[in-house]
Every structure is written in C-alpha cells, then in structure tokens.
PDB file of N, CA and C in Angstrom:
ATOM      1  N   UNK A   1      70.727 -42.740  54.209  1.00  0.00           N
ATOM      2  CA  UNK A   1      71.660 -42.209  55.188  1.00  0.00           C
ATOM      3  C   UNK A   1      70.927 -41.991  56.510  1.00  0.00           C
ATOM      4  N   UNK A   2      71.715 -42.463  57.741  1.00  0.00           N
ATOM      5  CA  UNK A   2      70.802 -42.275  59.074  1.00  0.00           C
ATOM      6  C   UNK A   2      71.314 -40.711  59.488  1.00  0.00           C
ATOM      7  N   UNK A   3      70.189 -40.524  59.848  1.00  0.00           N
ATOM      8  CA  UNK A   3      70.409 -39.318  61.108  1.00  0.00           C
ATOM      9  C   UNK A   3      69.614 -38.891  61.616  1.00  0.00           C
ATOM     10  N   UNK A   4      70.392 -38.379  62.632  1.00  0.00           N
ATOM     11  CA  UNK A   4      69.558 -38.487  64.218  1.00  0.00           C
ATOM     12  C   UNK A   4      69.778 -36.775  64.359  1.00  0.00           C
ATOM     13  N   UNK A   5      68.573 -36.449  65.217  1.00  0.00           N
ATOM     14  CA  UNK A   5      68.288 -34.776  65.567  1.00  0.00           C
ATOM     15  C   UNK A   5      68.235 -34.559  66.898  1.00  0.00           C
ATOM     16  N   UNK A   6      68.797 -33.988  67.775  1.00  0.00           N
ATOM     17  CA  UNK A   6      68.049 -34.046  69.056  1.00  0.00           C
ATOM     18  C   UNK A   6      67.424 -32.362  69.054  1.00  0.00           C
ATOM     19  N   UNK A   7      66.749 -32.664  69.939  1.00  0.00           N
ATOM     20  CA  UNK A   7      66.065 -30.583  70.876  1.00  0.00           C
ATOM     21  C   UNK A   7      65.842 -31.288  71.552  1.00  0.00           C
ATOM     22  N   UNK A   8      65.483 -30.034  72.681  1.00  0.00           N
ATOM     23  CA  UNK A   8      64.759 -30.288  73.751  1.00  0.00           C
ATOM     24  C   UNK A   8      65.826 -29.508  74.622  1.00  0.00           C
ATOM     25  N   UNK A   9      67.052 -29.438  74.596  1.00  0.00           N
ATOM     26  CA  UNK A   9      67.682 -28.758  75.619  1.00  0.00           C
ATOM     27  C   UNK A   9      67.744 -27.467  76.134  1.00  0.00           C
ATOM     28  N   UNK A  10      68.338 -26.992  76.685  1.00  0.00           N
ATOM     29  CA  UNK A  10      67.879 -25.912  77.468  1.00  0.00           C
ATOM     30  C   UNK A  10      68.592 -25.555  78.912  1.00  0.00           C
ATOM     31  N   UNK A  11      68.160 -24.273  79.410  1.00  0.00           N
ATOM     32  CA  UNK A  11      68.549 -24.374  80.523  1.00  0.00           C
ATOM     33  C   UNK A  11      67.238 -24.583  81.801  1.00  0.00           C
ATOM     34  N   UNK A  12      67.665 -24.893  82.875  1.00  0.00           N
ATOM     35  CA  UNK A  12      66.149 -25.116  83.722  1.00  0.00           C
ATOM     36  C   UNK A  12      66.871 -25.478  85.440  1.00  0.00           C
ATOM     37  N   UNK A  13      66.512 -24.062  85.975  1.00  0.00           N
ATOM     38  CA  UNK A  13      66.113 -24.763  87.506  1.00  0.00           C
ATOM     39  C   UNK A  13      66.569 -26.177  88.624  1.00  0.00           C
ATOM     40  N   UNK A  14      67.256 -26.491  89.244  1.00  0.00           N
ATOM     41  CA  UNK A  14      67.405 -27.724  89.748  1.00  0.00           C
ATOM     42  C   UNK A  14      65.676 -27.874  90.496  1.00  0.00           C
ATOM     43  N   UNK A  15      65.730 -29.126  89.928  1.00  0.00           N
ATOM     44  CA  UNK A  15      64.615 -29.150  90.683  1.00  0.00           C
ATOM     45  C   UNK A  15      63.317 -29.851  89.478  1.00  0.00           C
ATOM     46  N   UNK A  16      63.937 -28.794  88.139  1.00  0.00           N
ATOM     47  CA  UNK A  16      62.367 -29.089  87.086  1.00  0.00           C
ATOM     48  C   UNK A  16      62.670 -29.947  86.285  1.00  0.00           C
ATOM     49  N   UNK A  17      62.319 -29.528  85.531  1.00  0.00           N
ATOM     50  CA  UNK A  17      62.004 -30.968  84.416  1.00  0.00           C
ATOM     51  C   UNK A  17      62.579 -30.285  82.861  1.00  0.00           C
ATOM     52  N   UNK A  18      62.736 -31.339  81.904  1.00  0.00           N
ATOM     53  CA  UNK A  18      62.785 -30.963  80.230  1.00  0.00           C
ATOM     54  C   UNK A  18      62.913 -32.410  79.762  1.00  0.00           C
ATOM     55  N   UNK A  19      62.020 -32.378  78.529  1.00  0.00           N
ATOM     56  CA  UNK A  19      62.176 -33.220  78.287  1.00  0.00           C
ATOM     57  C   UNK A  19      62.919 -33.179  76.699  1.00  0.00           C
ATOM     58  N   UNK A  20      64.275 -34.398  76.328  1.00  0.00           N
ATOM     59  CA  UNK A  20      64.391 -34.271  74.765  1.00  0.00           C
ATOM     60  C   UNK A  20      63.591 -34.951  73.664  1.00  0.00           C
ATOM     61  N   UNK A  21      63.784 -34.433  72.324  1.00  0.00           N
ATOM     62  CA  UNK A  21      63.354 -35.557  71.446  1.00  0.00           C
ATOM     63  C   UNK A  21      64.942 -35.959  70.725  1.00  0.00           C
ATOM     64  N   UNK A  22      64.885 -37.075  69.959  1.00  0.00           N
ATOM     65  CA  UNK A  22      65.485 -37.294  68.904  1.00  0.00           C
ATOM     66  C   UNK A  22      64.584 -38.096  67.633  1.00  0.00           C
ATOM     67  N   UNK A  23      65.022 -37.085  66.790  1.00  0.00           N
ATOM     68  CA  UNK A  23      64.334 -37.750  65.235  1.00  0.00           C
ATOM     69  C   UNK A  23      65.266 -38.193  64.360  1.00  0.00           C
ATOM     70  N   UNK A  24      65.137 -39.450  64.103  1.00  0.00           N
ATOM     71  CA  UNK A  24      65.477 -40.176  63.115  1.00  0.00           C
ATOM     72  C   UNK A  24      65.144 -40.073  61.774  1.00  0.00           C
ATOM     73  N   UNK A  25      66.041 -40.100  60.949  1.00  0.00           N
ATOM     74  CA  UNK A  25      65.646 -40.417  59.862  1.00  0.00           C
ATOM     75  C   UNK A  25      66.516 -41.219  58.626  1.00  0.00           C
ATOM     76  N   UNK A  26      65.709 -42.412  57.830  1.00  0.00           N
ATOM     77  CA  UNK A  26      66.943 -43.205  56.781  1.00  0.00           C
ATOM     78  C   UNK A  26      66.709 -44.326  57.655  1.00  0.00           C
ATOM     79  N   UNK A  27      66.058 -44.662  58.760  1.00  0.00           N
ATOM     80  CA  UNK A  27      66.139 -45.961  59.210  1.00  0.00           C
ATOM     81  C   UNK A  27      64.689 -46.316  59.686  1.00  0.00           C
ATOM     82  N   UNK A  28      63.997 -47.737  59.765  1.00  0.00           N
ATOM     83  CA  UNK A  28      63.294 -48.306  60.250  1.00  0.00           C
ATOM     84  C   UNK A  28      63.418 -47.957  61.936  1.00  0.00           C
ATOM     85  N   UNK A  29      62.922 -47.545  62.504  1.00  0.00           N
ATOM     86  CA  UNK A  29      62.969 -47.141  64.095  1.00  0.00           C
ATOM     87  C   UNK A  29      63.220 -48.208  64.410  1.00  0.00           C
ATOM     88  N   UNK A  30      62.326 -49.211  64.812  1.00  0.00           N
ATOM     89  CA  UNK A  30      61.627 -50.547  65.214  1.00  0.00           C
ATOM     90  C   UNK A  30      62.918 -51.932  65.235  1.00  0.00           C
ATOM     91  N   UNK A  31      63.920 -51.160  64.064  1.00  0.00           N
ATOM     92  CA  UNK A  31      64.573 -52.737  64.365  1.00  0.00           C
ATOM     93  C   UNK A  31      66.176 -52.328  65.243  1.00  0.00           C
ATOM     94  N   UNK A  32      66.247 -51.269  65.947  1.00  0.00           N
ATOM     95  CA  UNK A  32      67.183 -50.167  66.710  1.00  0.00           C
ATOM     96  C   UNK A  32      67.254 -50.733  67.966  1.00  0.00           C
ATOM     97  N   UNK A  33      67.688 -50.583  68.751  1.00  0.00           N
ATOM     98  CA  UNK A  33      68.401 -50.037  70.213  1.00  0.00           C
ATOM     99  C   UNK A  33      68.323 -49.109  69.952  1.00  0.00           C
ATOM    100  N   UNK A  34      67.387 -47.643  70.900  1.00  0.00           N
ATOM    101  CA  UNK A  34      67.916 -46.581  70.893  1.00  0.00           C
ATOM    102  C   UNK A  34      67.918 -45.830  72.402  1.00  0.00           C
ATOM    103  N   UNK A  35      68.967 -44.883  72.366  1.00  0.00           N
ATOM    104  CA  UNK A  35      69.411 -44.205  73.597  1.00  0.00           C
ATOM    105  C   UNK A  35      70.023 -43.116  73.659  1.00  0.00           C
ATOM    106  N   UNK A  36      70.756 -42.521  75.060  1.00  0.00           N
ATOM    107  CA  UNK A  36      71.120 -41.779  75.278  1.00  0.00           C
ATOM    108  C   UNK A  36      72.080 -41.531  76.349  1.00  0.00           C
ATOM    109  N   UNK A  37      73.487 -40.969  75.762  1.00  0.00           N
ATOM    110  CA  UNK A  37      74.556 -41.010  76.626  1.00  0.00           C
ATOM    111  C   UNK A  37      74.530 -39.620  76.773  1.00  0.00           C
ATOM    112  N   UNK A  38      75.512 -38.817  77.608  1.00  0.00           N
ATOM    113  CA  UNK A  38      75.717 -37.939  78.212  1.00  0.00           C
ATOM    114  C   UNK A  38      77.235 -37.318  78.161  1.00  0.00           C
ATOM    115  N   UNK A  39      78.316 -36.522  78.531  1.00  0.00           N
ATOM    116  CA  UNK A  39      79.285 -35.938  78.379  1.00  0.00           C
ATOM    117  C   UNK A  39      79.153 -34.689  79.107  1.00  0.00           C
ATOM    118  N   UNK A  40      79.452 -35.178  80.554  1.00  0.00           N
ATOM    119  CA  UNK A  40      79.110 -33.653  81.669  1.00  0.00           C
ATOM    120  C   UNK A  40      80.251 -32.383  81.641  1.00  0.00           C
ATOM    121  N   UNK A  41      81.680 -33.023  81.012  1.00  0.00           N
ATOM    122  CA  UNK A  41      82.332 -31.846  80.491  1.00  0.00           C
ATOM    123  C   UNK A  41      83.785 -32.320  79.549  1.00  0.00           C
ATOM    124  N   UNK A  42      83.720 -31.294  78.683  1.00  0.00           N
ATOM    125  CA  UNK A  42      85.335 -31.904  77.481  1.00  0.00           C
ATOM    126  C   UNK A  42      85.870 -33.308  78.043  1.00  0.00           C
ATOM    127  N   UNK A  43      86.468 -33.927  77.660  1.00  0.00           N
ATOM    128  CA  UNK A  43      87.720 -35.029  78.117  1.00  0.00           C
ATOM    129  C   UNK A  43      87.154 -35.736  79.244  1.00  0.00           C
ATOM    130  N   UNK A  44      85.863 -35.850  79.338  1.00  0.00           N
ATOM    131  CA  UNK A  44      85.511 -37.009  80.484  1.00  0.00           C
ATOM    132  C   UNK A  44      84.818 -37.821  79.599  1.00  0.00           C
ATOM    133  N   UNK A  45      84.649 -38.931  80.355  1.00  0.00           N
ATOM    134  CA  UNK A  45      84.145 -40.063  79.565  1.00  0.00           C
ATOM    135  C   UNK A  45      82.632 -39.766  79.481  1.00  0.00           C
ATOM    136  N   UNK A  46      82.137 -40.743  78.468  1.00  0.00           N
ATOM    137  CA  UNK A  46      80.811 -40.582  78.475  1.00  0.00           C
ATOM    138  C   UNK A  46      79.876 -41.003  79.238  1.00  0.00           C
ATOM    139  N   UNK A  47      78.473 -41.123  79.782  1.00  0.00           N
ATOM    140  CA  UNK A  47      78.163 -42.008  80.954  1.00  0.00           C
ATOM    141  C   UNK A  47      76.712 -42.062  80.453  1.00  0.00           C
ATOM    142  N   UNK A  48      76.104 -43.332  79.797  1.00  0.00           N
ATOM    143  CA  UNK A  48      74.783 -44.121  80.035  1.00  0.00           C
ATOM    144  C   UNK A  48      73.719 -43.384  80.281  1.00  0.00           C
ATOM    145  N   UNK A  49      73.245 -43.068  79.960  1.00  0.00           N
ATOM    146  CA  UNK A  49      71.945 -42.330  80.605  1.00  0.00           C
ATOM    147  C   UNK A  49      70.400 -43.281  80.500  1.00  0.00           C
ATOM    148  N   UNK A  50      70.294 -43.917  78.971  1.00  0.00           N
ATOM    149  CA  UNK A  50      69.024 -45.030  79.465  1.00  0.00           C
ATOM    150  C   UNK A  50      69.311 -45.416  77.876  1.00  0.00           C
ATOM    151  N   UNK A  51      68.838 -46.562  77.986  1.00  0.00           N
ATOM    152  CA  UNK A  51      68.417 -47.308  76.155  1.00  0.00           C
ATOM    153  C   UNK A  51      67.061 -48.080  76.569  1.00  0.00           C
ATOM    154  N   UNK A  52      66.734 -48.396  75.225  1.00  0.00           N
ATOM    155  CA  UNK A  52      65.545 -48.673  74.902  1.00  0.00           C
ATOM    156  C   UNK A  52      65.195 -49.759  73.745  1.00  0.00           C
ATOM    157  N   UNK A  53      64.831 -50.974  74.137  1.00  0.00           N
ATOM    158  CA  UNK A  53      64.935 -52.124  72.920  1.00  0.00           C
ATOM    159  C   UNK A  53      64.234 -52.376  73.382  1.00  0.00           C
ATOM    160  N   UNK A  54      63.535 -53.750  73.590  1.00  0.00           N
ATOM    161  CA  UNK A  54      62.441 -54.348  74.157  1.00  0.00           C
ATOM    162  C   UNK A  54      61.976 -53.705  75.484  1.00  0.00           C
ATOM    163  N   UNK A  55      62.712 -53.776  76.350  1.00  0.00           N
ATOM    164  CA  UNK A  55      62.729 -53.101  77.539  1.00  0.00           C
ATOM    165  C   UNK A  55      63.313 -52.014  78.108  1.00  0.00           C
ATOM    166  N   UNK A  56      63.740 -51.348  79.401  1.00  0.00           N
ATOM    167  CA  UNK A  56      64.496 -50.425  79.509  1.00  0.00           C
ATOM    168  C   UNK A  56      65.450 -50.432  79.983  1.00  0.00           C
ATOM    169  N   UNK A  57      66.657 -49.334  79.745  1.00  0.00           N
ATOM    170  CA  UNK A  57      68.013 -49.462  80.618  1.00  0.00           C
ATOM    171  C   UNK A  57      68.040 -48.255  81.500  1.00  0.00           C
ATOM    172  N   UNK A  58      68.619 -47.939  82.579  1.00  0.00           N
ATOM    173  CA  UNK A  58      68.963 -46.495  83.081  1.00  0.00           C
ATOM    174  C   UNK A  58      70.384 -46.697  83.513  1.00  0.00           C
ATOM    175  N   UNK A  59      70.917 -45.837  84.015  1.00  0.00           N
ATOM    176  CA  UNK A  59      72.173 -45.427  84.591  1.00  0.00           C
ATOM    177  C   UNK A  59      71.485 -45.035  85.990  1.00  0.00           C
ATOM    178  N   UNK A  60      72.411 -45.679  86.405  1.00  0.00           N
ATOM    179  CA  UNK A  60      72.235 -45.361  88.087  1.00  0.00           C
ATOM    180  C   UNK A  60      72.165 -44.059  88.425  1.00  0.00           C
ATOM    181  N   UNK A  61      72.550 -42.965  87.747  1.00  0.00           N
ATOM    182  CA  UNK A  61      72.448 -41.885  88.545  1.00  0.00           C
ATOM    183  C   UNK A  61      71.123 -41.025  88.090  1.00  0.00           C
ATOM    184  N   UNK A  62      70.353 -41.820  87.348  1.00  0.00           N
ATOM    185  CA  UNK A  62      68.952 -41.523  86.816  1.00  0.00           C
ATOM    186  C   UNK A  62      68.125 -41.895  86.989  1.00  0.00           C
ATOM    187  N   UNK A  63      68.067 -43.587  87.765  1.00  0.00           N
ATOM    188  CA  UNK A  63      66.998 -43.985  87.547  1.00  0.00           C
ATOM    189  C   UNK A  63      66.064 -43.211  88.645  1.00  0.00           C
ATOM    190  N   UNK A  64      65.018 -43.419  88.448  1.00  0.00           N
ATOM    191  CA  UNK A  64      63.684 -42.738  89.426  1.00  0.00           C
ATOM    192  C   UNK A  64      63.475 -41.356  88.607  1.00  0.00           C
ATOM    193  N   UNK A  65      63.946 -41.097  87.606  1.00  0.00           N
ATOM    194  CA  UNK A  65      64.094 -39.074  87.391  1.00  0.00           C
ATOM    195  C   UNK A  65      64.076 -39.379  86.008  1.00  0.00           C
ATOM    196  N   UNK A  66      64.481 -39.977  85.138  1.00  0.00           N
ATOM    197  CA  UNK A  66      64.309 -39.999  84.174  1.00  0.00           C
ATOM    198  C   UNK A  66      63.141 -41.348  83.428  1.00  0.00           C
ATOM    199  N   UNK A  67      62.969 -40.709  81.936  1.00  0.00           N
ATOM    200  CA  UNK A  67      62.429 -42.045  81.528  1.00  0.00           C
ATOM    201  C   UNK A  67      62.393 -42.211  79.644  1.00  0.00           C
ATOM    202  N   UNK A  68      62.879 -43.209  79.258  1.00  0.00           N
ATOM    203  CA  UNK A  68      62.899 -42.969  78.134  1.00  0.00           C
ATOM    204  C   UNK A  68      61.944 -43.837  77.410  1.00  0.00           C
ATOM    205  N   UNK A  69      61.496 -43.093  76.098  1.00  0.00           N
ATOM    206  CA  UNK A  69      60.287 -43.951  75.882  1.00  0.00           C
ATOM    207  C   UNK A  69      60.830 -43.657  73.837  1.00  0.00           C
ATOM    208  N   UNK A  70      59.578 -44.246  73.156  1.00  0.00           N
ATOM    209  CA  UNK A  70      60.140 -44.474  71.769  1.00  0.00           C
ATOM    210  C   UNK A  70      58.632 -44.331  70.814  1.00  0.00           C
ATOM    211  N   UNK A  71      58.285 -43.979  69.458  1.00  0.00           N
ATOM    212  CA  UNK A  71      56.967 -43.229  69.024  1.00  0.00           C
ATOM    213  C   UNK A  71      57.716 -43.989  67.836  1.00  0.00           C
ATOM    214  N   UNK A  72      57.677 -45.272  67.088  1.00  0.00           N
ATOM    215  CA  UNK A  72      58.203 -45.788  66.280  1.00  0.00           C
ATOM    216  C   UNK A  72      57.871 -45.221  64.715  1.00  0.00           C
ATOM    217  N   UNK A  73      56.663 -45.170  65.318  1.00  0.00           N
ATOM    218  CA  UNK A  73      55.782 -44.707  63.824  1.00  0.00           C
ATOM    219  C   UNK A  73      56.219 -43.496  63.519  1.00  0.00           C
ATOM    220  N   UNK A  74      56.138 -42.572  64.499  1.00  0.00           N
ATOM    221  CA  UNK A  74      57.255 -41.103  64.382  1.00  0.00           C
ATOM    222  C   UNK A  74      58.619 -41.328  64.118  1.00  0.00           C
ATOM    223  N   UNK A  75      59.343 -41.886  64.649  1.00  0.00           N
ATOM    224  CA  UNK A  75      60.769 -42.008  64.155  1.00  0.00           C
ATOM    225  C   UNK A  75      60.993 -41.334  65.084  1.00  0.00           C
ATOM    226  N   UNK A  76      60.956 -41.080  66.127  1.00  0.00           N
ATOM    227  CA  UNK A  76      61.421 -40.249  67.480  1.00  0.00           C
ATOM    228  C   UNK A  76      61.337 -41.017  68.852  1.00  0.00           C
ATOM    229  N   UNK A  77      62.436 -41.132  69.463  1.00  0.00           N
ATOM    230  CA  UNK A  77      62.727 -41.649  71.123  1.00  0.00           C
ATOM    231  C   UNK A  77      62.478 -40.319  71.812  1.00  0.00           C
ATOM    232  N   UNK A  78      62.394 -40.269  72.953  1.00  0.00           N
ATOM    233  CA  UNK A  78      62.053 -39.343  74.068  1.00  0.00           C
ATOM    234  C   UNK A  78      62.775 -39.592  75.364  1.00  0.00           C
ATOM    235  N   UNK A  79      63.508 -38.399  75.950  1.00  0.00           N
ATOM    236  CA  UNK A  79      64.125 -38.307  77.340  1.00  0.00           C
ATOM    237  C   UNK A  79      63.273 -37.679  78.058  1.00  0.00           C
ATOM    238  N   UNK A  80      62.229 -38.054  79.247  1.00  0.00           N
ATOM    239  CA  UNK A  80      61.801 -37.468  79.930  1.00  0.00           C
ATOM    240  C   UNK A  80      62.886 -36.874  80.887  1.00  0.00           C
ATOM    241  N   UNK A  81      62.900 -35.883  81.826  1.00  0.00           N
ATOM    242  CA  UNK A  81      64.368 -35.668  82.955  1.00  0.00           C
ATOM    243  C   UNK A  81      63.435 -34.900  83.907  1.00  0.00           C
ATOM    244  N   UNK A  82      62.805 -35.893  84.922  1.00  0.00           N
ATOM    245  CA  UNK A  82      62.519 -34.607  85.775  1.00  0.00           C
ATOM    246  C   UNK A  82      63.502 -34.724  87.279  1.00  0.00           C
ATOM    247  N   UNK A  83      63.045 -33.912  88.073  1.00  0.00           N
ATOM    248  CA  UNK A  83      64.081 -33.393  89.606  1.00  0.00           C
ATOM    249  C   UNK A  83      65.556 -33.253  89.138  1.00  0.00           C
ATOM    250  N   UNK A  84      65.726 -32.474  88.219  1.00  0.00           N
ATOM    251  CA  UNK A  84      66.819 -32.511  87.611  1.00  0.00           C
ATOM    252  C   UNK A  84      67.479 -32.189  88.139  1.00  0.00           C
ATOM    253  N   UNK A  85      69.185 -32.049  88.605  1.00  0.00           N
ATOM    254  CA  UNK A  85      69.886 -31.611  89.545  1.00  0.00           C
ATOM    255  C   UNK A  85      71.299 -31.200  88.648  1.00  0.00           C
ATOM    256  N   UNK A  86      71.849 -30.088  89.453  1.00  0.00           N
ATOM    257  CA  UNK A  86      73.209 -29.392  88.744  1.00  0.00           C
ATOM    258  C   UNK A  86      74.299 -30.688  88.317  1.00  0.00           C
ATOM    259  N   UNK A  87      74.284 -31.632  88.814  1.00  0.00           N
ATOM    260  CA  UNK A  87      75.381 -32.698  88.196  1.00  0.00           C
ATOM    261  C   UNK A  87      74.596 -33.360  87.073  1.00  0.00           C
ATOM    262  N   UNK A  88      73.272 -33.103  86.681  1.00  0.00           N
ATOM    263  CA  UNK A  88      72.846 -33.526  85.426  1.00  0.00           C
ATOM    264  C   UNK A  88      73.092 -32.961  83.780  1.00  0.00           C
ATOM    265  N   UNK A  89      73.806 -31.872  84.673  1.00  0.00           N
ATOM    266  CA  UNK A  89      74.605 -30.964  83.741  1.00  0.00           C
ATOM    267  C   UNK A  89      75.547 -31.218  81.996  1.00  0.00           C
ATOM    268  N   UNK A  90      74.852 -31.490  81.245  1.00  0.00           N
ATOM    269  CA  UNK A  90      75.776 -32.294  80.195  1.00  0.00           C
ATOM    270  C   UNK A  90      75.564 -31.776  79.078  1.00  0.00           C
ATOM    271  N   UNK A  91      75.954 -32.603  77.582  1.00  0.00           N
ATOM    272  CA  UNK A  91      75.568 -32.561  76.573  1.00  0.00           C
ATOM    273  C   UNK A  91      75.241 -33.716  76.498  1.00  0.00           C
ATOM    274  N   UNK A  92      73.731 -33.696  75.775  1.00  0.00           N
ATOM    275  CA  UNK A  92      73.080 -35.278  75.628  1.00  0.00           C
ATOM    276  C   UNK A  92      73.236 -35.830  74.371  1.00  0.00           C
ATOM    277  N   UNK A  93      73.722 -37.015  74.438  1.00  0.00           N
ATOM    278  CA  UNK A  93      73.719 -37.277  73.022  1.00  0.00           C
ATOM    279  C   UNK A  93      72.943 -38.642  72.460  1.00  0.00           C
ATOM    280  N   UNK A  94      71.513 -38.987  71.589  1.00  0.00           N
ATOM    281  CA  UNK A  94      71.019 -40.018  71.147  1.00  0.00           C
ATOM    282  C   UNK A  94      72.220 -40.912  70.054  1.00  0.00           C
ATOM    283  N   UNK A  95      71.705 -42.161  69.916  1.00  0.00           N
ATOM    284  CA  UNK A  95      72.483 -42.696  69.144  1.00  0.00           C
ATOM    285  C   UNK A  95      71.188 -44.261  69.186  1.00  0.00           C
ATOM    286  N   UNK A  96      71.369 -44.625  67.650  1.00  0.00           N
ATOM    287  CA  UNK A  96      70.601 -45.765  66.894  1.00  0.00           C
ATOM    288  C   UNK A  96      72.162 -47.183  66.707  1.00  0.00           C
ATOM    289  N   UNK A  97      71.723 -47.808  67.471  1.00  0.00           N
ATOM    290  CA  UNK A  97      72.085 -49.364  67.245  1.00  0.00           C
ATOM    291  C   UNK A  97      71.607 -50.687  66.718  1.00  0.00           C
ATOM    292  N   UNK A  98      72.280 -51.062  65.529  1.00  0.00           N
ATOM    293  CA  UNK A  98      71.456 -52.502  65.517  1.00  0.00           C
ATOM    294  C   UNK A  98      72.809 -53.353  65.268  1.00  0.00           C
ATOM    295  N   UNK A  99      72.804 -54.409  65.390  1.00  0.00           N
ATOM    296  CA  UNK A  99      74.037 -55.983  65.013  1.00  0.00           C
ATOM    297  C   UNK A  99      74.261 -55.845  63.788  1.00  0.00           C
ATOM    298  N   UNK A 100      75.837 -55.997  63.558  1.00  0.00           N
ATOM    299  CA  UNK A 100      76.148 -56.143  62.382  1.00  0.00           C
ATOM    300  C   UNK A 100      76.154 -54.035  61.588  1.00  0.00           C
ATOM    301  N   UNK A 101      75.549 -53.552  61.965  1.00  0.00           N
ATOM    302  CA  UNK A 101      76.083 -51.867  61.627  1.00  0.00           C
ATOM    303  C   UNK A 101      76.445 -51.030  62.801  1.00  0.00           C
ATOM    304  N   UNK A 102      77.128 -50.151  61.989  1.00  0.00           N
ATOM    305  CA  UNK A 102      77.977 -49.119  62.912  1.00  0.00           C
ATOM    306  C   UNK A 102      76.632 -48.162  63.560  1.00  0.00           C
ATOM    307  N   UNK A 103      77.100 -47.582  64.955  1.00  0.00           N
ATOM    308  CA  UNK A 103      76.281 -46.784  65.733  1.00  0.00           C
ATOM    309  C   UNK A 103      76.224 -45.776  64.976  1.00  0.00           C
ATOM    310  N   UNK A 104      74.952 -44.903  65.101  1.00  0.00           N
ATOM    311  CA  UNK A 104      74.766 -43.457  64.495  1.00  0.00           C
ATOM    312  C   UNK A 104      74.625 -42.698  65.621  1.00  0.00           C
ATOM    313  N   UNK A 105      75.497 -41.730  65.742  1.00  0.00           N
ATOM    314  CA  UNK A 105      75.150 -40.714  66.817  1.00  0.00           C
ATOM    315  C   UNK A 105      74.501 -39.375  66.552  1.00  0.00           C
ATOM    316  N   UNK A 106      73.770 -38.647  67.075  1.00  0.00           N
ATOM    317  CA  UNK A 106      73.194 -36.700  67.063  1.00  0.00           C
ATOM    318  C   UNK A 106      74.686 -36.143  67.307  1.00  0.00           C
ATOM    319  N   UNK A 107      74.085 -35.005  66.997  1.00  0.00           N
ATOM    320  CA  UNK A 107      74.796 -34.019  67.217  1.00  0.00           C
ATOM    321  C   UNK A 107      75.107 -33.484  68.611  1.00  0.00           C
ATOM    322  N   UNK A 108      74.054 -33.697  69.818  1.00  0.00           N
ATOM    323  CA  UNK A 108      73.841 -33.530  70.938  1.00  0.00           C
ATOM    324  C   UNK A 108      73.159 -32.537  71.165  1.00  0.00           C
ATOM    325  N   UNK A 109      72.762 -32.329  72.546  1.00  0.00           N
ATOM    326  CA  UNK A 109      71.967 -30.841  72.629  1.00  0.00           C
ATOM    327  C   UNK A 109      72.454 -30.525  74.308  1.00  0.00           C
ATOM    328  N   UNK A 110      72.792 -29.683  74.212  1.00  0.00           N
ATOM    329  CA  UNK A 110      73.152 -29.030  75.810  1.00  0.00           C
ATOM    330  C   UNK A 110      72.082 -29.122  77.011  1.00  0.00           C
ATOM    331  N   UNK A 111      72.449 -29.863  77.753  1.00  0.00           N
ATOM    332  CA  UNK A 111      71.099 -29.426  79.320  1.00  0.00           C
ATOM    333  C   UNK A 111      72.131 -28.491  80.157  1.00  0.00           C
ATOM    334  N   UNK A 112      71.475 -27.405  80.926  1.00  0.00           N
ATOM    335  CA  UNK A 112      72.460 -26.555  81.937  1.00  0.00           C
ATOM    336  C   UNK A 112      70.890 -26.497  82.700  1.00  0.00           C
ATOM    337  N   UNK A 113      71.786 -27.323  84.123  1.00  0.00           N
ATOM    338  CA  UNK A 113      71.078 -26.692  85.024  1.00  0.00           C
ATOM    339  C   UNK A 113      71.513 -26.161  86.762  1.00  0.00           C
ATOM    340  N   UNK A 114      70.605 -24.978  86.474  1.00  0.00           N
ATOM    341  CA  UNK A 114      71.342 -24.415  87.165  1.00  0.00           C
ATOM    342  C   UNK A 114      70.555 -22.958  87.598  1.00  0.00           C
ATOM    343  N   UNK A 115      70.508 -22.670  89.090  1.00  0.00           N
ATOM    344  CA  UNK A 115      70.093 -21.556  89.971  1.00  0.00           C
ATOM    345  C   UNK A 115      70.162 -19.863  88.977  1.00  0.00           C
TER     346      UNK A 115
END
C-alpha cells in the first residue's frame, strides 16, 4: 500500500524560508514522478507548485524561491520555499505518479505565512 507523509509546515514570516518533507512508503521512489501541488483556500483549484522525474518542473509563481529535490534511497522528496510571501499561503500537498497507476496523494500540511 502507498503512502505518502508530509511535515514541514508551519507558520513563518514573509520573507523566510521552510522547508517540507514527504515520506513515502510501499513504493520504489525511483520509478515515480514526484511533486507538489498546493490549495491556497476551500473551492479553488489546485495550482502546480514543482515535480520532479528526470528533471525539474516549477509553477510560475515559484520559480526562483522554491526548489524541489528527491533522497531516493530515503523514500523522501523535499520542498525547499524560501522569500516566501503571504500569497504562498496554502495547504501543500505531495503526490507519487507513475503510467499505467492511479496517483497517490498526502494528506497535506498547512504553510501560513504571515506578519
């Protein structure tokens, strides 16, 4: 059975940094797409934040500030987030992709940031 963990959230400052983890577990890391979408409040859509397969993805409203990276042997991806700003405001959520199976999503973890 897959599943995914996130931490790392928190509240923090415009301006600083946090970074998440997500841990996997029940799957080979290595043969994944993995990433991280976002949900800045109820009933809005979700929005991209970065994936990670061979190379990298960002969402435009991240790139330069964020960075996502992957510890295969751990079974854990990583959201770096720094100059973080009040519209970064969300619940983050990881999720494991491969062809041919259904996405696994976390549970999410709250970022608030804010003065």
């Amino acid at each position: 059975q897959v599943q995914l963990v996130e931490s790392g959230g928190g509240l923090v400052q415009p301006g600083g940094s946090l970074r998440l983890s997500c841990a996997a577990s029940g799957i080979d890391l290595s043969l994944y797409t993995m990433g991280w979408y976002r949900r800045q409040a109820p009933g809005k859509q979700r929005e991209l934040v970065a994936t990670i397969e061979g190379g990298t993805n960002y969402g435009d409203s991240v790139k330069g500030r964020f960075t996502i990276s992957r510890d295969n042997a751990k079974k854990t991806v990583f959201l770096q987030m720094n100059s973080l700003k009040p519209e970064d405001t969300a619940v983050y959520y990881c999720y494991a992709n491969r062809p041919g199976r259904s996405t696994t999503w976390g549970q999410g973890t709250q970022v608030t940031v804010s003065s």
